[in-house]
N, C-alpha and C. Protein backbone atom coordinates (compact mmCIF):
# COMPACT_ATOMS: atom_id res chain seq x y z
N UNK A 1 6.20 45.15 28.91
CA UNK A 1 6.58 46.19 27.96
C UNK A 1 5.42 46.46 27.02
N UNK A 2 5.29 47.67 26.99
CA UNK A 2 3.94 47.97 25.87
C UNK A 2 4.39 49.10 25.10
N UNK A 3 3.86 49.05 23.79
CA UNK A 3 4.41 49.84 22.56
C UNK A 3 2.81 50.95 22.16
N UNK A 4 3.09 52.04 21.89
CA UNK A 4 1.99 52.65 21.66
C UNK A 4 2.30 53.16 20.28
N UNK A 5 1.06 53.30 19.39
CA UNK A 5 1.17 53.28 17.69
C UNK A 5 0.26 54.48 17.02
N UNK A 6 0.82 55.58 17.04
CA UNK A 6 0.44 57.10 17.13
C UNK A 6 0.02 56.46 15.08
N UNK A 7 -1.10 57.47 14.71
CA UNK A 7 -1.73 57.00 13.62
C UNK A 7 -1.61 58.36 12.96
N UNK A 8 -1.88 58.78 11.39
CA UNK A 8 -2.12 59.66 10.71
C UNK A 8 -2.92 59.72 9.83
N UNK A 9 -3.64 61.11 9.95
CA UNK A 9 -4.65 61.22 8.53
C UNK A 9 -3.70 61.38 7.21
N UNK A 10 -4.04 61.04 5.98
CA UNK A 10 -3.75 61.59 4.61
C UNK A 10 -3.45 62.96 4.77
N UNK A 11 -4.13 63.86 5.35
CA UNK A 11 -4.12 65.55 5.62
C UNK A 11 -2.99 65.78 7.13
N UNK A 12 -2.51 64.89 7.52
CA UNK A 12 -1.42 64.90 8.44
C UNK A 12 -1.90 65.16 10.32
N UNK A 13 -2.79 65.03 9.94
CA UNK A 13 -3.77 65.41 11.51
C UNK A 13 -4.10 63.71 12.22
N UNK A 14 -3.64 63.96 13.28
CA UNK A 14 -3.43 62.63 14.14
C UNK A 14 -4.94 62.12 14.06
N UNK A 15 -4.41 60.32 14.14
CA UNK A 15 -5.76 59.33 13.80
C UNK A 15 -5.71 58.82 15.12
N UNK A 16 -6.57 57.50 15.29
CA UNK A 16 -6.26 56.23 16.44
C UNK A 16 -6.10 55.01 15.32
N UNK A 17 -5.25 54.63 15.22
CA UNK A 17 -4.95 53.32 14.67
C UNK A 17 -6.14 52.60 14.99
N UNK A 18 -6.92 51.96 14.02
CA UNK A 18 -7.85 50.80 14.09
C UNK A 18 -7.59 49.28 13.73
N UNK A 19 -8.20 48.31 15.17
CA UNK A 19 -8.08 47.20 14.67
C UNK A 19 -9.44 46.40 14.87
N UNK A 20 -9.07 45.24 13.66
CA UNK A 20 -10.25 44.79 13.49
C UNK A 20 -11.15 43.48 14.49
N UNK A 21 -11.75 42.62 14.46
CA UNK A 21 -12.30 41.91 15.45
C UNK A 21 -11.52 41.35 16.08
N UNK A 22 -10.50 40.93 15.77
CA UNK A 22 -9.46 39.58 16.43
C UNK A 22 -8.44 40.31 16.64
N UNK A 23 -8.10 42.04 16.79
CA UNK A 23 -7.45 43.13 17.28
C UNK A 23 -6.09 43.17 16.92
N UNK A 24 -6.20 42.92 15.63
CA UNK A 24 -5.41 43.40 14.57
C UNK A 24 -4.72 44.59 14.12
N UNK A 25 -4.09 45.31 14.11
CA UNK A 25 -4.34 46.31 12.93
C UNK A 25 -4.16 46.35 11.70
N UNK A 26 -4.97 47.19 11.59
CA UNK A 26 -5.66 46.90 10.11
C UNK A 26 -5.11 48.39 9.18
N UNK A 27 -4.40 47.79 8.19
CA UNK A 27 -3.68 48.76 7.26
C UNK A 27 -4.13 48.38 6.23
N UNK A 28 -3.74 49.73 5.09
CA UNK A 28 -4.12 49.43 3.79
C UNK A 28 -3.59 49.94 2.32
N UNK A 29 -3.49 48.85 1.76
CA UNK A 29 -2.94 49.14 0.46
C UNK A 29 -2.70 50.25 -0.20
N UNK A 30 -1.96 51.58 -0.49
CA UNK A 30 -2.09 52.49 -0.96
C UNK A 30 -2.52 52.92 -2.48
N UNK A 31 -2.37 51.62 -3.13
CA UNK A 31 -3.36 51.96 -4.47
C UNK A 31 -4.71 51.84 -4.06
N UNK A 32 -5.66 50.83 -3.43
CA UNK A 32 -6.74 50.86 -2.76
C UNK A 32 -6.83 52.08 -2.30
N UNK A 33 -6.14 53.05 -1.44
CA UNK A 33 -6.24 53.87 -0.70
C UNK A 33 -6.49 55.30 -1.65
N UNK A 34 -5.53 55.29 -2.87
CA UNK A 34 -6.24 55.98 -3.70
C UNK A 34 -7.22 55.90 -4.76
N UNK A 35 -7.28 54.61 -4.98
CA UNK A 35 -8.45 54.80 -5.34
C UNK A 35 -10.11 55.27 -4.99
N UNK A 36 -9.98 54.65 -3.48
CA UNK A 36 -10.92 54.76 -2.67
C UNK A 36 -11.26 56.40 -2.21
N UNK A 37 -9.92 57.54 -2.79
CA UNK A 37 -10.22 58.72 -2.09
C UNK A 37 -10.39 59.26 -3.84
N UNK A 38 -10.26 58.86 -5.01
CA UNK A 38 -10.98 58.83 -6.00
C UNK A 38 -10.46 59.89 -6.91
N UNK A 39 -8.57 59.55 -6.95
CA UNK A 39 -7.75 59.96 -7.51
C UNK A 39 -6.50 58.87 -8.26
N UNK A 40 -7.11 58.17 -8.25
CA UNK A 40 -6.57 57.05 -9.21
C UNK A 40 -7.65 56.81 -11.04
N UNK A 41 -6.72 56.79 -11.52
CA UNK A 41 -7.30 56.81 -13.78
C UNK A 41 -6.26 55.73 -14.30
N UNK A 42 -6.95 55.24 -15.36
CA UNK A 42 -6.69 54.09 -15.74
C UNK A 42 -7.05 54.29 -17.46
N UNK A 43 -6.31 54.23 -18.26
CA UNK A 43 -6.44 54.73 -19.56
C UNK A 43 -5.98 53.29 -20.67
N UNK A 44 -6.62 52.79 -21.73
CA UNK A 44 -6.01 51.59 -22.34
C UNK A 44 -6.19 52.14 -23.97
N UNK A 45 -5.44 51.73 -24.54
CA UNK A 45 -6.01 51.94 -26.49
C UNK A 45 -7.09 51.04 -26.39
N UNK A 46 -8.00 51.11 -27.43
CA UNK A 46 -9.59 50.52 -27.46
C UNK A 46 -9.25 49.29 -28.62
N UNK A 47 -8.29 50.17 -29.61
CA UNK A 47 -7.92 49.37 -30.88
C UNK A 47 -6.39 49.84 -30.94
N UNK A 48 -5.65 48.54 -31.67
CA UNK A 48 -4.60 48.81 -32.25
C UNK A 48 -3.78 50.07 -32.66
N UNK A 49 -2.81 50.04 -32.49
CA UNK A 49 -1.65 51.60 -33.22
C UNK A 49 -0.40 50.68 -33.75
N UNK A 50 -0.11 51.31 -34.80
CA UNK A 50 1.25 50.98 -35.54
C UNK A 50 2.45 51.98 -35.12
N UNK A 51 3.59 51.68 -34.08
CA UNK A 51 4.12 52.43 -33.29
C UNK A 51 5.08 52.97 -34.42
N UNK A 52 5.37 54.28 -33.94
CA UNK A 52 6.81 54.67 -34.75
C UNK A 52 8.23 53.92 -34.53
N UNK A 53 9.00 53.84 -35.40
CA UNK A 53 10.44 53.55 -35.10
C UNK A 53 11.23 54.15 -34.43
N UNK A 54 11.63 53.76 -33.16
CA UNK A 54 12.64 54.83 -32.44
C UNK A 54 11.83 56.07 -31.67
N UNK A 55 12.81 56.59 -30.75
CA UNK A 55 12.15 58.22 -30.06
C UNK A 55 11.56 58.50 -30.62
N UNK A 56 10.36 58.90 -30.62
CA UNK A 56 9.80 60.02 -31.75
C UNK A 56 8.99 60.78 -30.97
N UNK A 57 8.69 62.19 -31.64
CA UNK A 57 7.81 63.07 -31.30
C UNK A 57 6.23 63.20 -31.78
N UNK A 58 6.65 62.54 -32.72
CA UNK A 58 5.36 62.30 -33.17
C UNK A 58 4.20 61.17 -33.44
N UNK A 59 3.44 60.92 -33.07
CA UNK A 59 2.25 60.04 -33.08
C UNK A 59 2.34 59.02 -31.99
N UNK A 60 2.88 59.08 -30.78
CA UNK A 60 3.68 58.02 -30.00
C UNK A 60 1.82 57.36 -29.79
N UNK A 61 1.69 55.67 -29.66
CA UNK A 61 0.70 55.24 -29.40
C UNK A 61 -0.51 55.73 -28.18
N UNK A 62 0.07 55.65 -27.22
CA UNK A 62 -0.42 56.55 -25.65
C UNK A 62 0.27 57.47 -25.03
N UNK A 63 0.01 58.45 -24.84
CA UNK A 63 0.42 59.43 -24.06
C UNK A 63 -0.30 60.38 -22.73
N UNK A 64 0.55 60.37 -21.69
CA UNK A 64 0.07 61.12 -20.78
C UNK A 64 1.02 62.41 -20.55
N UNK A 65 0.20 63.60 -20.21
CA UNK A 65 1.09 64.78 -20.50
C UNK A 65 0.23 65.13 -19.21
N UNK A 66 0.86 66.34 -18.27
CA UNK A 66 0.97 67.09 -17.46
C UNK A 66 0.51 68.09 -17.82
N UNK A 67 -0.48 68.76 -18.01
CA UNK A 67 -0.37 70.52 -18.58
C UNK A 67 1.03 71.38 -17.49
N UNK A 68 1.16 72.26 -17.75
CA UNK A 68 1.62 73.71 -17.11
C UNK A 68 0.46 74.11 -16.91
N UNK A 69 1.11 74.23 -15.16
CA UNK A 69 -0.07 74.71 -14.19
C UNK A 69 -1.30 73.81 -14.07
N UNK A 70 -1.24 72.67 -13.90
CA UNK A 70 -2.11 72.32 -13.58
C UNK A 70 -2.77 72.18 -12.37
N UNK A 71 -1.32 72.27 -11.29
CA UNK A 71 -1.86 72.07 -10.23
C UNK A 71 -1.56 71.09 -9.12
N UNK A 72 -0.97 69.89 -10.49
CA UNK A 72 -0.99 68.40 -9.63
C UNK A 72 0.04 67.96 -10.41
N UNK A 73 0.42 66.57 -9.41
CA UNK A 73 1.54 65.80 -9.56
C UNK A 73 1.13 64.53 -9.88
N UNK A 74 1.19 63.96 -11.08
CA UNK A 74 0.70 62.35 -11.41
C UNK A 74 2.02 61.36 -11.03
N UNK A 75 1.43 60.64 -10.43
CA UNK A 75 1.95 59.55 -10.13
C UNK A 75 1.59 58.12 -11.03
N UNK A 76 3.08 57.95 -11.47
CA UNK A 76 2.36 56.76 -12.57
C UNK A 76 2.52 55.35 -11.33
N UNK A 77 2.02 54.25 -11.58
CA UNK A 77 1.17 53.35 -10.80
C UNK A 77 1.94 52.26 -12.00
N UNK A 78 1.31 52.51 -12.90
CA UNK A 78 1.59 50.83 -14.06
C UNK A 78 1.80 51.43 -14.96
N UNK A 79 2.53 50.56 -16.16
CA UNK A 79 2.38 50.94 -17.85
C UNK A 79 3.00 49.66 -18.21
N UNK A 80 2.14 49.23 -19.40
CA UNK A 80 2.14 47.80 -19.69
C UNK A 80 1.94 48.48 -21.34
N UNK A 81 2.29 47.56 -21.99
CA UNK A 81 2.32 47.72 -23.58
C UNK A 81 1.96 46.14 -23.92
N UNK A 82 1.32 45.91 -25.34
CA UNK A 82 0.80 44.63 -25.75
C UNK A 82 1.00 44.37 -27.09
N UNK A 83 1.23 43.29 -27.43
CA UNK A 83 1.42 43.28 -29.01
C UNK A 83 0.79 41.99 -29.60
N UNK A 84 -0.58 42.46 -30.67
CA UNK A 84 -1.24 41.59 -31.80
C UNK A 84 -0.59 41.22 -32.77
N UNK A 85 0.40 41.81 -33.17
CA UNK A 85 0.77 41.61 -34.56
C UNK A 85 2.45 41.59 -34.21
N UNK A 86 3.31 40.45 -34.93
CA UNK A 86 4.78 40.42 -34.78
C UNK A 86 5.25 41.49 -35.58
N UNK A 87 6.70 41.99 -34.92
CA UNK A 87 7.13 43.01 -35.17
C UNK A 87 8.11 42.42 -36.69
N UNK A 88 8.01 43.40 -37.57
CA UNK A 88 9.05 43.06 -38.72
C UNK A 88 10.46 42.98 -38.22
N UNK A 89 11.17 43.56 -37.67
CA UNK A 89 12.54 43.25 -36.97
C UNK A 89 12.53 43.59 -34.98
N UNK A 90 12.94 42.88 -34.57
CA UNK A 90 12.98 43.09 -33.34
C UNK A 90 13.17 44.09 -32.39
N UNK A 91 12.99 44.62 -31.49
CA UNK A 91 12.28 45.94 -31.22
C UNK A 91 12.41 46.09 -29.23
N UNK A 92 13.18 47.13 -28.71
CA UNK A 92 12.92 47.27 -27.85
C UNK A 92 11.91 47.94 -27.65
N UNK A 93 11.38 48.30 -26.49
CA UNK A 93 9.74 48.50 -25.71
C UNK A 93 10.30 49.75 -24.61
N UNK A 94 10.29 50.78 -24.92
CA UNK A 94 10.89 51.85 -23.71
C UNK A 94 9.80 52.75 -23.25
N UNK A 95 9.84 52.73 -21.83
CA UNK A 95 8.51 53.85 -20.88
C UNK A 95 9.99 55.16 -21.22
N UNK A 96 9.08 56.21 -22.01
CA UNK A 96 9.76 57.25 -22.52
C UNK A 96 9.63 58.47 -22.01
N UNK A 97 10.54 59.47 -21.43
CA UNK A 97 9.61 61.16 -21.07
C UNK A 97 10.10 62.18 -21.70
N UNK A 98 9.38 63.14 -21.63
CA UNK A 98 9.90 64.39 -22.17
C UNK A 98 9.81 65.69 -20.82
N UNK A 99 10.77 65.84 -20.28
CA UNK A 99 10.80 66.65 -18.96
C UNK A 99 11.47 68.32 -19.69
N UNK A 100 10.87 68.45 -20.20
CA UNK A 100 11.53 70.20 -20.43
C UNK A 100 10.13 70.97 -19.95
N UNK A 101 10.17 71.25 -19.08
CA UNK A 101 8.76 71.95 -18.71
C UNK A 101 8.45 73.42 -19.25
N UNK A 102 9.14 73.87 -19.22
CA UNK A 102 8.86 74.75 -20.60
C UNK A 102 8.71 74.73 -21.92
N UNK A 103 8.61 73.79 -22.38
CA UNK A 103 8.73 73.21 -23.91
C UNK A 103 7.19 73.74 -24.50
N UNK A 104 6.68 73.64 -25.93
CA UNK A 104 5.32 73.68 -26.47
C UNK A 104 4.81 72.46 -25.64
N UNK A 105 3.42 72.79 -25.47
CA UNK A 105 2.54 72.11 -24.69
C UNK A 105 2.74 70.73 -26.01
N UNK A 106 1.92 69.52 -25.26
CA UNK A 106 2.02 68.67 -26.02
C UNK A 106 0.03 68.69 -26.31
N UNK A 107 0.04 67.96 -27.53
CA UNK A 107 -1.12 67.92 -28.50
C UNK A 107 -1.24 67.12 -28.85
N UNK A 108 -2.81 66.84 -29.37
CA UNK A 108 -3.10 65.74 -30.14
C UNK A 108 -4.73 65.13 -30.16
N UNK A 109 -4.95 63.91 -30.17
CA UNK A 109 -6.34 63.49 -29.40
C UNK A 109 -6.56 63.32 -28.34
N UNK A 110 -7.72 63.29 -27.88
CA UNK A 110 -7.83 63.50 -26.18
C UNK A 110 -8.49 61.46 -26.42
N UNK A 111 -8.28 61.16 -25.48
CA UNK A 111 -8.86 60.00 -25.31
C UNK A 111 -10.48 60.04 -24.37
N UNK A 112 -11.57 59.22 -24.99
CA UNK A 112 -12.26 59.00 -24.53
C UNK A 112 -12.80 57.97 -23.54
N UNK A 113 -11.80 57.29 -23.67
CA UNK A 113 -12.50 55.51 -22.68
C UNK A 113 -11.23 55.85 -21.33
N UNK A 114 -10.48 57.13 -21.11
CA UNK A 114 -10.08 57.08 -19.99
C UNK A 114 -10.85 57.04 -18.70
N UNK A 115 -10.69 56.33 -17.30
CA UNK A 115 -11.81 56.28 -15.95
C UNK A 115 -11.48 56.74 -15.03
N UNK A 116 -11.83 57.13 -14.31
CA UNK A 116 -11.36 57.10 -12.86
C UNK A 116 -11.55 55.83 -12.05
N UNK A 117 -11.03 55.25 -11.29
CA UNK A 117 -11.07 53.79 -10.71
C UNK A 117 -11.94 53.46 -9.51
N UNK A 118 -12.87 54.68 -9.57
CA UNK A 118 -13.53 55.00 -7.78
C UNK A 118 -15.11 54.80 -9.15
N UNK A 119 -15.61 54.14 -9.77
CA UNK A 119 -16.03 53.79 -11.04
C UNK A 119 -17.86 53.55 -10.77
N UNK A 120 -18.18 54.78 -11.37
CA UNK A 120 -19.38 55.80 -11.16
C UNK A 120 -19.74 56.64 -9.69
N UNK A 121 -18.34 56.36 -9.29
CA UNK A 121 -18.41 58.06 -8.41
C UNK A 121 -18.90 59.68 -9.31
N UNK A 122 -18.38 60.52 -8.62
CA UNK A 122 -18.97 62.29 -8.97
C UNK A 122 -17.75 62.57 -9.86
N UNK A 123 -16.69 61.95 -9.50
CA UNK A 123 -15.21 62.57 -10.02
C UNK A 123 -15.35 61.10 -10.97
N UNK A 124 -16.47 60.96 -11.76
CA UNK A 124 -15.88 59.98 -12.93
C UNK A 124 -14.75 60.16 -14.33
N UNK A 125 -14.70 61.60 -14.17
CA UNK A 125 -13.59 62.01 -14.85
C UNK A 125 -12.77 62.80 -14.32
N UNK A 126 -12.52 64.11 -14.49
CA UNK A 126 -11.95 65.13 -13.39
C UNK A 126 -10.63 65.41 -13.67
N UNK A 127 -9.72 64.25 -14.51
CA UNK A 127 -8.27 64.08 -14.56
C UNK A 127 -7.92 65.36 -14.75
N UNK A 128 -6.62 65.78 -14.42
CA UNK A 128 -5.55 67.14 -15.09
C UNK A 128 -4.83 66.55 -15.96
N UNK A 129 -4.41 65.09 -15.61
CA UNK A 129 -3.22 64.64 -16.70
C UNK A 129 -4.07 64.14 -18.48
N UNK A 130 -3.18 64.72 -19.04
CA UNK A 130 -4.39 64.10 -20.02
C UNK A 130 -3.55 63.01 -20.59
N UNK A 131 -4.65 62.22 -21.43
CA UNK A 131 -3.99 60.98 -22.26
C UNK A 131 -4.77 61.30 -23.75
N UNK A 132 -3.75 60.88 -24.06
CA UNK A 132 -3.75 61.35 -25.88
C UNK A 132 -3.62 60.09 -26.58
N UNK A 133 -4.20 59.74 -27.55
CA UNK A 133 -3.99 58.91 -28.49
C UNK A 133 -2.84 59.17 -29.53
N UNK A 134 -2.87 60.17 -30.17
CA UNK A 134 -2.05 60.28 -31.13
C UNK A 134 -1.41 61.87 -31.24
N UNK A 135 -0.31 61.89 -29.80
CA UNK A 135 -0.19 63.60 -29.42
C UNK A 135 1.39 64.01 -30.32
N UNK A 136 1.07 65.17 -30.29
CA UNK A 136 2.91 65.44 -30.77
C UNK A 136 3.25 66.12 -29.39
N UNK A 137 4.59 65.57 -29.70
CA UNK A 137 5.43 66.09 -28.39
C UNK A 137 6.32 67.43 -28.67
N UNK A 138 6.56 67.98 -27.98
CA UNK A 138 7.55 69.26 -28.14
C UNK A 138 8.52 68.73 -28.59
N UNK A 139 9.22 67.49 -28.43
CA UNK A 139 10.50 66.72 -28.57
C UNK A 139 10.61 65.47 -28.46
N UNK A 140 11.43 64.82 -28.79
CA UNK A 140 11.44 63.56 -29.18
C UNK A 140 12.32 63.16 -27.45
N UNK A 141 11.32 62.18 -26.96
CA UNK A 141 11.52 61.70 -25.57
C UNK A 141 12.82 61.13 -25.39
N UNK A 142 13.02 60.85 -24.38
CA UNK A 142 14.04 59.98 -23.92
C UNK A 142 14.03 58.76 -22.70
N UNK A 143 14.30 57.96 -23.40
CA UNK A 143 13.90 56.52 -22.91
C UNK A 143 14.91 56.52 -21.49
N UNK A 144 13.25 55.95 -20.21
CA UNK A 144 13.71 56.25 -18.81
C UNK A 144 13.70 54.35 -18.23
N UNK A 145 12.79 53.64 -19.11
CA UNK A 145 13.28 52.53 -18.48
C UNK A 145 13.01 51.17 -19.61
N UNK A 146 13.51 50.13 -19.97
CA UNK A 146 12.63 49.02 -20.37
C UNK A 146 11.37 48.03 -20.62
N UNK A 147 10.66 48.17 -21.08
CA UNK A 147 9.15 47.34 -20.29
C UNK A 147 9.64 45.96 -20.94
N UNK A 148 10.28 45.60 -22.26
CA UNK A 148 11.01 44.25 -22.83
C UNK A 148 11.24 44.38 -24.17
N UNK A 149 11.11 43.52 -25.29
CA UNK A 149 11.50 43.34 -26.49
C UNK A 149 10.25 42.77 -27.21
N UNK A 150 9.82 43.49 -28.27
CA UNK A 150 8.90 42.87 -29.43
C UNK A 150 9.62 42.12 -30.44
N UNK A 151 9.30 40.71 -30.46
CA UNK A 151 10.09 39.63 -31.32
C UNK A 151 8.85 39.57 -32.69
N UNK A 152 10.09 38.56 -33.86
CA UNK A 152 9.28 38.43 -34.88
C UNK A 152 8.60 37.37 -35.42
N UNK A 153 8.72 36.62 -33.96
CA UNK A 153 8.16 35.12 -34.33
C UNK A 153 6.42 34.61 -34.03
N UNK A 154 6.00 34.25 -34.71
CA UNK A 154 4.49 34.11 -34.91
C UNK A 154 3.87 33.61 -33.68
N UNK A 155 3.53 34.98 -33.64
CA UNK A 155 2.34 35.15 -32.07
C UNK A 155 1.27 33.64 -31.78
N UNK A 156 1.11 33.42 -32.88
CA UNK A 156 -0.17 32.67 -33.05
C UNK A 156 -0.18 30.98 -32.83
N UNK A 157 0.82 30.87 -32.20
CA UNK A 157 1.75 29.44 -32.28
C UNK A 157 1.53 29.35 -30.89
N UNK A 158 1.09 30.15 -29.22
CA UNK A 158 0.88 29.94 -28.27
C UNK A 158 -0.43 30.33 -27.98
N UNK A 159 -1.17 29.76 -26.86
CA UNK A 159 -2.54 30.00 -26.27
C UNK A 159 -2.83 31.26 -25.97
N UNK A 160 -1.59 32.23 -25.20
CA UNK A 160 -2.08 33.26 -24.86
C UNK A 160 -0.69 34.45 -24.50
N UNK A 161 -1.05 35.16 -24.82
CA UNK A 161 0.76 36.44 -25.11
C UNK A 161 0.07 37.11 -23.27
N UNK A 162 1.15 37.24 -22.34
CA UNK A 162 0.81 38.83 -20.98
C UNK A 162 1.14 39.69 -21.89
N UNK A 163 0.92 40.87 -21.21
CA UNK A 163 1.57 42.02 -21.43
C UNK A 163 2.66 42.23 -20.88
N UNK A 164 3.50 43.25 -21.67
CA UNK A 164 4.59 43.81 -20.86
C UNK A 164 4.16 44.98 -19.71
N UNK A 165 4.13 44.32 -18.76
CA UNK A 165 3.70 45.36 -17.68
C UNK A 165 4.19 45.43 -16.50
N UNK A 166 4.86 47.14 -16.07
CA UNK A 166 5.77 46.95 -15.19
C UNK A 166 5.07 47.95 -13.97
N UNK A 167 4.94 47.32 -12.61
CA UNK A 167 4.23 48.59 -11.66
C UNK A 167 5.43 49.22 -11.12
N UNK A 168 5.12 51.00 -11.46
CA UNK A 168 6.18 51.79 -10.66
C UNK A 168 5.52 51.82 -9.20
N UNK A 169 4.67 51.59 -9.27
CA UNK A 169 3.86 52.23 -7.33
C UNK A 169 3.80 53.36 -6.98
N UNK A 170 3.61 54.24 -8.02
CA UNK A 170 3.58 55.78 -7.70
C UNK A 170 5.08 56.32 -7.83
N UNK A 171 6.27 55.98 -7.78
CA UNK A 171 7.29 56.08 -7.76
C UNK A 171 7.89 56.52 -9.01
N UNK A 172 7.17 57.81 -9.85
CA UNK A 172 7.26 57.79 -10.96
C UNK A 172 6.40 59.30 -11.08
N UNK A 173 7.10 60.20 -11.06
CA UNK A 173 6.13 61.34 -10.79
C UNK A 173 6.20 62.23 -12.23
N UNK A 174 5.24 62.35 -12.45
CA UNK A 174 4.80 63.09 -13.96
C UNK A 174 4.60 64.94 -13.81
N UNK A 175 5.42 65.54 -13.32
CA UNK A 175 5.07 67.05 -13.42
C UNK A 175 4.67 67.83 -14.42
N UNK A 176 3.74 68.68 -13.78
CA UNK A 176 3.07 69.79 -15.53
C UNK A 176 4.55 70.90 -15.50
N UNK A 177 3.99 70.08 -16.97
CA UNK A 177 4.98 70.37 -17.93
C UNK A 177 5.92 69.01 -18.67
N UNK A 178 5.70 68.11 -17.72
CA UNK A 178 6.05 66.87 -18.16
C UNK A 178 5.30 66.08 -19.15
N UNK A 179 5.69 64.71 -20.01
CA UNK A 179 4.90 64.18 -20.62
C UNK A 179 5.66 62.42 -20.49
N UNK A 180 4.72 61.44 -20.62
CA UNK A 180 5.07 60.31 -20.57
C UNK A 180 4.52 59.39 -22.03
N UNK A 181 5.46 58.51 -22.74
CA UNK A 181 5.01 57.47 -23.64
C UNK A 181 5.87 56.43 -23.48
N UNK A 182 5.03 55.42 -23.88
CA UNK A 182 5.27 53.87 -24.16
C UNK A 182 6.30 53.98 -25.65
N UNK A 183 7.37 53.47 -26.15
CA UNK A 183 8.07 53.81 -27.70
C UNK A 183 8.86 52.41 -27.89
N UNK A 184 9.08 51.86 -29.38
CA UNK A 184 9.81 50.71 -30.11
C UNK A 184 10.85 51.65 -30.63
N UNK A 185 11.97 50.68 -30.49
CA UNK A 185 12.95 51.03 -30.89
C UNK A 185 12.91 50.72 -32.85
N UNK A 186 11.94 49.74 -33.14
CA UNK A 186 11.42 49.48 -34.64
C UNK A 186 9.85 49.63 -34.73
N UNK A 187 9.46 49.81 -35.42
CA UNK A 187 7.83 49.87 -35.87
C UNK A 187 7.08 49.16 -35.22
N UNK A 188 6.12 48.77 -34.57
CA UNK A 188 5.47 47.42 -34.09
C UNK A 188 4.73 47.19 -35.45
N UNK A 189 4.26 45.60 -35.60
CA UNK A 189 3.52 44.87 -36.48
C UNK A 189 2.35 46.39 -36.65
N UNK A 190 1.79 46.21 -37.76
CA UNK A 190 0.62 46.97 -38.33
C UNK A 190 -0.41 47.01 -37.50
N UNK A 191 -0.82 48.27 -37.16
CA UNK A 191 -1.84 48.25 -35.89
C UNK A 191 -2.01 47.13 -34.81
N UNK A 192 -0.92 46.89 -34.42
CA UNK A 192 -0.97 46.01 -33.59
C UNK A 192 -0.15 46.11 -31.85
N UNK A 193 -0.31 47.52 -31.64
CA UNK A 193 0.00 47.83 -29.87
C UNK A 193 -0.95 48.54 -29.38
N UNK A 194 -1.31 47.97 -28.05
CA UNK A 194 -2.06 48.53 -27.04
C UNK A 194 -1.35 49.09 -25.96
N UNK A 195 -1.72 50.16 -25.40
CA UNK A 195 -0.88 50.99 -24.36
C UNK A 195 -1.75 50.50 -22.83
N UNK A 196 -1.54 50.64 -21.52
CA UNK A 196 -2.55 50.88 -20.62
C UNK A 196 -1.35 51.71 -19.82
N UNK A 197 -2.04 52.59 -18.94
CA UNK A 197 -1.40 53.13 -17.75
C UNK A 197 -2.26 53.72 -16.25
N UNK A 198 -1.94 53.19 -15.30
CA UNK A 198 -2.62 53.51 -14.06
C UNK A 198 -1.76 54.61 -13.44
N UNK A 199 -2.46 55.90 -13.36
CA UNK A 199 -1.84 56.76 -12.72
C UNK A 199 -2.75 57.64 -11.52
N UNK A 200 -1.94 58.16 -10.76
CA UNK A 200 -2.76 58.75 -9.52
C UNK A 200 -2.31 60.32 -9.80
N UNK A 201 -3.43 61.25 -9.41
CA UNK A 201 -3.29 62.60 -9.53
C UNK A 201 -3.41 62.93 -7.98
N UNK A 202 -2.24 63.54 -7.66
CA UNK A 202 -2.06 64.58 -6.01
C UNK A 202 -1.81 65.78 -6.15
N UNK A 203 -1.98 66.62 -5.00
CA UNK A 203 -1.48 67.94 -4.88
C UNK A 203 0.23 68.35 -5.19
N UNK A 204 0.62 69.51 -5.93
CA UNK A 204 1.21 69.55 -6.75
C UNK A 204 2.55 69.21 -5.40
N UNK A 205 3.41 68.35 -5.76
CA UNK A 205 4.32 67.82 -5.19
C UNK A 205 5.76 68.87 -5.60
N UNK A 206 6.53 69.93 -4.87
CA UNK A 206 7.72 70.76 -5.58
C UNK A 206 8.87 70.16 -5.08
């Protein structure tokens, strides 16, 4: 009995499955895979933010927004949140969106230390999605999943804090007109949260 293993390009045009010395086949990771075609960005705060209390529209720590019309469909990958400083009362941690695609564009600072992950390629920047430091939103988001809880007990009492960081795997699609933030349900400690998010930009997905 023999099985035959029909292959595909990314662009949908038939491949030959390849295997490697010891006649394998050889598959591959799809974050690798975009990165390697040099549509994967990776965005972190440089320094501290003092988060707002609750939904808010305004000043959320990191933000990624979609323009209208851009073109493309971001795929979020990761979003992890971090905390230097204990929170004055305890605090949920919510990956937040604002999906009214018609809404006022969202605004604010543009971030500079955002990359592309294909890292001193031609497309070292290139993104559509932008990330904002300190954007206003058309509206005050609405919390789509958990990342955990900011407690008020002294950070400084263990060797080393992870982050809260949760991978969607692309499974998380950001449309223009859409916008995405990290949000506390209480203030975080005084300049003390870092945002990161790995997201992939594709052809506009309807």
């Amino acid at each position: 009995m023999s099985m035959e293993i029909l292959g595909q390009l990314p662009g949908g045009s038939p491949a030959t499955p390849q295997l490697n010395f010891d006649k394998y086949l050889i598959t591959q990771d799809a974050f690798a895979r975009a990165v390697e075609k040099g549509n994967m960005y990776a965005v972190a705060n440089q320094t501290g933010v003092t988060s707002q209390a609750g939904l808010s529209a305004t000043t959320p720590v990191l933000t990624l927004a979609n323009p209208a019309g851009s073109g493309v469909t971001g795929r979020l990958w990761m979003a992890a949140a971090h905390f230097e400083v204990a929170f004055a009362a305890a605090a949920s941690v919510w990956l937040a969106v604002g999906t009214n695609t018609i809404a006022a564009v969202v605004t604010g600072t543009l971030t500079t230390a955002h990359r592309n992950l294909k890292l001193g390629g031609t497309n070292a920047q290139g993104n559509k999605v932008v990330p904002f430091l300190a954007a206003t939103l058309p509206a005050a988001p609405v919390a789509i999943d958990l990342l955990g809880v900011g407690l008020t007990g002294a950070i400084t009492t263990v060797p080393a804090l992870a982050p809260m960081a949760k991978w969607y795997n692309g499974g998380t699609l950001i449309q223009p007109g859409t916008n995405l933030s990290i949000q506390t349900s209480a203030a975080s400690g005084t300049s003390g949260m870092l945002c990161v998010y790995f997201w992939e930009e594709v052809s506009l997905i309807s």
